[in-house]
C-alpha atoms as a PDB file:
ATOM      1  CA  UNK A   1      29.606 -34.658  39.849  1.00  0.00           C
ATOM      2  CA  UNK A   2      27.208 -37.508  37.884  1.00  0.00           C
ATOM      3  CA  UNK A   3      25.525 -39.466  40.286  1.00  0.00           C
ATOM      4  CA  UNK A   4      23.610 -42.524  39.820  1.00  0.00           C
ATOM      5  CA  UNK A   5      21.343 -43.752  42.363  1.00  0.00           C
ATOM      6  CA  UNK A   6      19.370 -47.432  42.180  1.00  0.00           C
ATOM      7  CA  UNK A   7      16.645 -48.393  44.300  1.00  0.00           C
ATOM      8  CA  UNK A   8      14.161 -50.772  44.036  1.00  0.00           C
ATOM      9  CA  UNK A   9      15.544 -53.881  44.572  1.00  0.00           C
ATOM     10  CA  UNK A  10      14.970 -56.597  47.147  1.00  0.00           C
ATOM     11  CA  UNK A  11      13.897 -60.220  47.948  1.00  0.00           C
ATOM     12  CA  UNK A  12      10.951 -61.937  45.889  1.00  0.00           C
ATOM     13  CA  UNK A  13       9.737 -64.968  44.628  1.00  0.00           C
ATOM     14  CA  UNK A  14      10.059 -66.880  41.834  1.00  0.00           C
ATOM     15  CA  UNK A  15       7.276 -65.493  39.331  1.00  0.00           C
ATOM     16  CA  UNK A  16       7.034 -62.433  40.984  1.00  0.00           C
ATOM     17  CA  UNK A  17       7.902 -58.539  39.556  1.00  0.00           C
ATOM     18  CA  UNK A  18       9.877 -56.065  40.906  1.00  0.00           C
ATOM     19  CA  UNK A  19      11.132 -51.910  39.276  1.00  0.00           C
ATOM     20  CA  UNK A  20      14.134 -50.991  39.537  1.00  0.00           C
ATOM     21  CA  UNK A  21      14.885 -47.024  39.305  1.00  0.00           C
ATOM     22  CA  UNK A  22      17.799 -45.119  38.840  1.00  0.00           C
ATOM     23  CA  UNK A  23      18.104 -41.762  39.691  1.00  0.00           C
ATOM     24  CA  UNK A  24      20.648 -39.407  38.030  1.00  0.00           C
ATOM     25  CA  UNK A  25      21.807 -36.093  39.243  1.00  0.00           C
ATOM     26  CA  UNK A  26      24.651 -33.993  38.674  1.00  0.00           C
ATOM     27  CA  UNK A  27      24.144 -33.630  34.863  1.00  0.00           C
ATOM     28  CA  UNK A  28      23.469 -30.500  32.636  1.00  0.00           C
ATOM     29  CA  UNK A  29      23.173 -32.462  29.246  1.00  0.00           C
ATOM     30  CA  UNK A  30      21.129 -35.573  28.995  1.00  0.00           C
ATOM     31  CA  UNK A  31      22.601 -39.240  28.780  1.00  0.00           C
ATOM     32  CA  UNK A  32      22.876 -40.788  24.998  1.00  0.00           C
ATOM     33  CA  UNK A  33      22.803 -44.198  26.688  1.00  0.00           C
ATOM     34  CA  UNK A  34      21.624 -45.698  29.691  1.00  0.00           C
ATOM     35  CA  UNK A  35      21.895 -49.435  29.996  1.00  0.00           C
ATOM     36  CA  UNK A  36      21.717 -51.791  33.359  1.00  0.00           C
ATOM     37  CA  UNK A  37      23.821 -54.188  33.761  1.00  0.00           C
ATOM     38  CA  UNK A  38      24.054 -57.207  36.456  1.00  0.00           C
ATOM     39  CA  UNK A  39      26.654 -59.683  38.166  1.00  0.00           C
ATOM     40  CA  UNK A  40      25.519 -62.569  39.917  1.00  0.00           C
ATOM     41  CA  UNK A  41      27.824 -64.320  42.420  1.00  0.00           C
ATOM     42  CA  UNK A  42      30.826 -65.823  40.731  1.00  0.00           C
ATOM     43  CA  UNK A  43      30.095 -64.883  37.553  1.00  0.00           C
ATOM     44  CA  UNK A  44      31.222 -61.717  35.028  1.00  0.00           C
ATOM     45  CA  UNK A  45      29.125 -58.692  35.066  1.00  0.00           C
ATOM     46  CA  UNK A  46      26.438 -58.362  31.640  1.00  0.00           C
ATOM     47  CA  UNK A  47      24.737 -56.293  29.820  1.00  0.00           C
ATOM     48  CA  UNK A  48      20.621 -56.550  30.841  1.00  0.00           C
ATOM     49  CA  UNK A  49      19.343 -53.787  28.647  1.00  0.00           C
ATOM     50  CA  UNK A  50      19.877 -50.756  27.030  1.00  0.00           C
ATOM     51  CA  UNK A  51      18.459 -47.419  26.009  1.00  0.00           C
ATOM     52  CA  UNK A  52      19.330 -44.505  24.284  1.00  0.00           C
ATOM     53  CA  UNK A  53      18.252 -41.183  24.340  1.00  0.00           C
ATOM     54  CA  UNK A  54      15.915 -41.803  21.218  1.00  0.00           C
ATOM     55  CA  UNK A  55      13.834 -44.768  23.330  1.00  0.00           C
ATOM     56  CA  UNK A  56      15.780 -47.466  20.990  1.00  0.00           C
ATOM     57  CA  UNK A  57      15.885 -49.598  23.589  1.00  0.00           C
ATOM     58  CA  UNK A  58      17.982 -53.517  23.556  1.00  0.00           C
ATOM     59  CA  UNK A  59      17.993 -56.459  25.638  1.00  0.00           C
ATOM     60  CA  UNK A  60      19.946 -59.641  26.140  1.00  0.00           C
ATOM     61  CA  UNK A  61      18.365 -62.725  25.156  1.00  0.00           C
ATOM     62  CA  UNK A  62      18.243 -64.113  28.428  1.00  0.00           C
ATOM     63  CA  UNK A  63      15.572 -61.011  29.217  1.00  0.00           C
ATOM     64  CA  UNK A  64      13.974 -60.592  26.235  1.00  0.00           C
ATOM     65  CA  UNK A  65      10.437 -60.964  26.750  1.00  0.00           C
ATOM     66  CA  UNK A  66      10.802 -60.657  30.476  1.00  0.00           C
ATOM     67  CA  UNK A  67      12.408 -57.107  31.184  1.00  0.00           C
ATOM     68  CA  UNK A  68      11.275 -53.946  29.996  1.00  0.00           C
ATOM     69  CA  UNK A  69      13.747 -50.853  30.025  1.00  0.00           C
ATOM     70  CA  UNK A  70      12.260 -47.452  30.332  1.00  0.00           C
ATOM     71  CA  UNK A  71      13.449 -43.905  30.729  1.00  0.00           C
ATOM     72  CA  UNK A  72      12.036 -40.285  32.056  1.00  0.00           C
ATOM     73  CA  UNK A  73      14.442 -37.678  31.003  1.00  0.00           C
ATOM     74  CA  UNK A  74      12.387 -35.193  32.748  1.00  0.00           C
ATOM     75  CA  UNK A  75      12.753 -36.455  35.611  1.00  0.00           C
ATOM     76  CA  UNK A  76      16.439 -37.988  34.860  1.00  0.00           C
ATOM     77  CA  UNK A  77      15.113 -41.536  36.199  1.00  0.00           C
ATOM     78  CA  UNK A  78      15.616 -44.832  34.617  1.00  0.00           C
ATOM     79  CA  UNK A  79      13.939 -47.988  34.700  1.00  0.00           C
ATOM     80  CA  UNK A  80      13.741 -51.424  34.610  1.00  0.00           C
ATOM     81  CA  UNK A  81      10.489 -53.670  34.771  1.00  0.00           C
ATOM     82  CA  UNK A  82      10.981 -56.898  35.704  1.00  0.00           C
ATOM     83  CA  UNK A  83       8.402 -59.673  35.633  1.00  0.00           C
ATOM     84  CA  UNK A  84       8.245 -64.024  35.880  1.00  0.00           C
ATOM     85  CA  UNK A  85      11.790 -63.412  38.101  1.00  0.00           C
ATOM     86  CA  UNK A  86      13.541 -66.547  38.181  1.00  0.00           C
ATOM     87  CA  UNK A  87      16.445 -67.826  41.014  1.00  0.00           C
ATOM     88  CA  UNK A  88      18.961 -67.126  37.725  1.00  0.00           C
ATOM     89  CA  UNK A  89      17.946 -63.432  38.208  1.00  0.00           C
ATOM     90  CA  UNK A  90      19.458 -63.220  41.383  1.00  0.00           C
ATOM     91  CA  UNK A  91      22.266 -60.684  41.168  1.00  0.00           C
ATOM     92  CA  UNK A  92      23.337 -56.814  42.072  1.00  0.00           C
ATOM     93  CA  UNK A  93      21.840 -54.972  39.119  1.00  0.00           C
ATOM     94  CA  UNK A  94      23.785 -51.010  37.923  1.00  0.00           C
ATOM     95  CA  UNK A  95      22.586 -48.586  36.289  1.00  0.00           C
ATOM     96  CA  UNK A  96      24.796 -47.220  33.587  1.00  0.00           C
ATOM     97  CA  UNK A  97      24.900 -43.645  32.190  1.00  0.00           C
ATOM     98  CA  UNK A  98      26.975 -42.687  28.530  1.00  0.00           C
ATOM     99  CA  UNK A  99      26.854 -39.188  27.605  1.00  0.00           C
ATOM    100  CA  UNK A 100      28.029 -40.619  24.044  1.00  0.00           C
ATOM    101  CA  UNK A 101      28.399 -43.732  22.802  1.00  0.00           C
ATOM    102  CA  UNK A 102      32.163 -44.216  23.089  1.00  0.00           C
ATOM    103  CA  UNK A 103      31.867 -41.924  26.366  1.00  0.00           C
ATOM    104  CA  UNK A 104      32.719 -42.745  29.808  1.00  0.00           C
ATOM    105  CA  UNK A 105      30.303 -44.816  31.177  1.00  0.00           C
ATOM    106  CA  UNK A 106      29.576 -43.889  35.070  1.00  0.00           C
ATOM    107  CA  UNK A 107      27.934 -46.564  37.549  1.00  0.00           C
ATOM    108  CA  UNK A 108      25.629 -46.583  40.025  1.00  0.00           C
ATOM    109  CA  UNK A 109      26.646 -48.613  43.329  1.00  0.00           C
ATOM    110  CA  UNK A 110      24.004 -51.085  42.147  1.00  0.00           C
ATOM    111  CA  UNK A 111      20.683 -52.565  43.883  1.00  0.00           C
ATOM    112  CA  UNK A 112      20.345 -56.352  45.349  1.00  0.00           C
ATOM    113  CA  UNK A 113      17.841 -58.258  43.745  1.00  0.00           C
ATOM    114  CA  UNK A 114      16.961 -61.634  45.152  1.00  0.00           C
ATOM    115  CA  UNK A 115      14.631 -64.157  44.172  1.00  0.00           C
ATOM    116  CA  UNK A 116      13.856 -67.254  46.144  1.00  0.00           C
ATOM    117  CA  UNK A 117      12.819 -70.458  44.681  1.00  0.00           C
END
């Protein structure tokens, strides 16, 4: 059974960093796509970022610049750098897994992030 595991997440100020991880288990075959995704309060859950298994890696425009998506397949962990956080980052982030790109996508349970103004 796939299972996705975020940690990483917590309280911080505006301007400050923070790394999410994701770690997957429960997977013979590597992940074509990993993406994370967040929902802040009251509003519809979105695409942060996105990578495949070939490191071609996208972001939405509101992170461009600010968020840097990573992966280890080695170790089955994926990440996301986060730097100048802003009170508009504030929201669960999940960490998506895609075996293809039409595939099921499974979910991690998602991570709190926080930031304070």
């Amino acid at each position: 059974q796939v299972q996705l595991v975020e940690s990483g997440g917590g309280l911080v100020q505006a301007g400050g960093s923070l790394r999410l991880s994701c770690a997957v288990s429960g997977s013979r075959s590597s992940f074509y796509r990993m993406a994370w995704y967040r929902q802040a309060p009251g509003k519809q859950r979105e695409v942060v970022a996105a990578i495949t298994s070939g490191s071609s890696a996208t972001y939405a425009d509101s992170v461009k610049g600010q968020c840097t998506i990573s992966r280890d397949n080695a170790k089955n962990t994926l990440y996301l750098q986060m730097n100048s956080l802003r009170p508009e980052d504030t929201a669960v982030y999940y960490c998506t897994a895609q075996k293809s790109l039409f595939g099921s996508m499974y979910w991690g349970q998602g991570t709190q992030v926080t930031v304070s103004s």
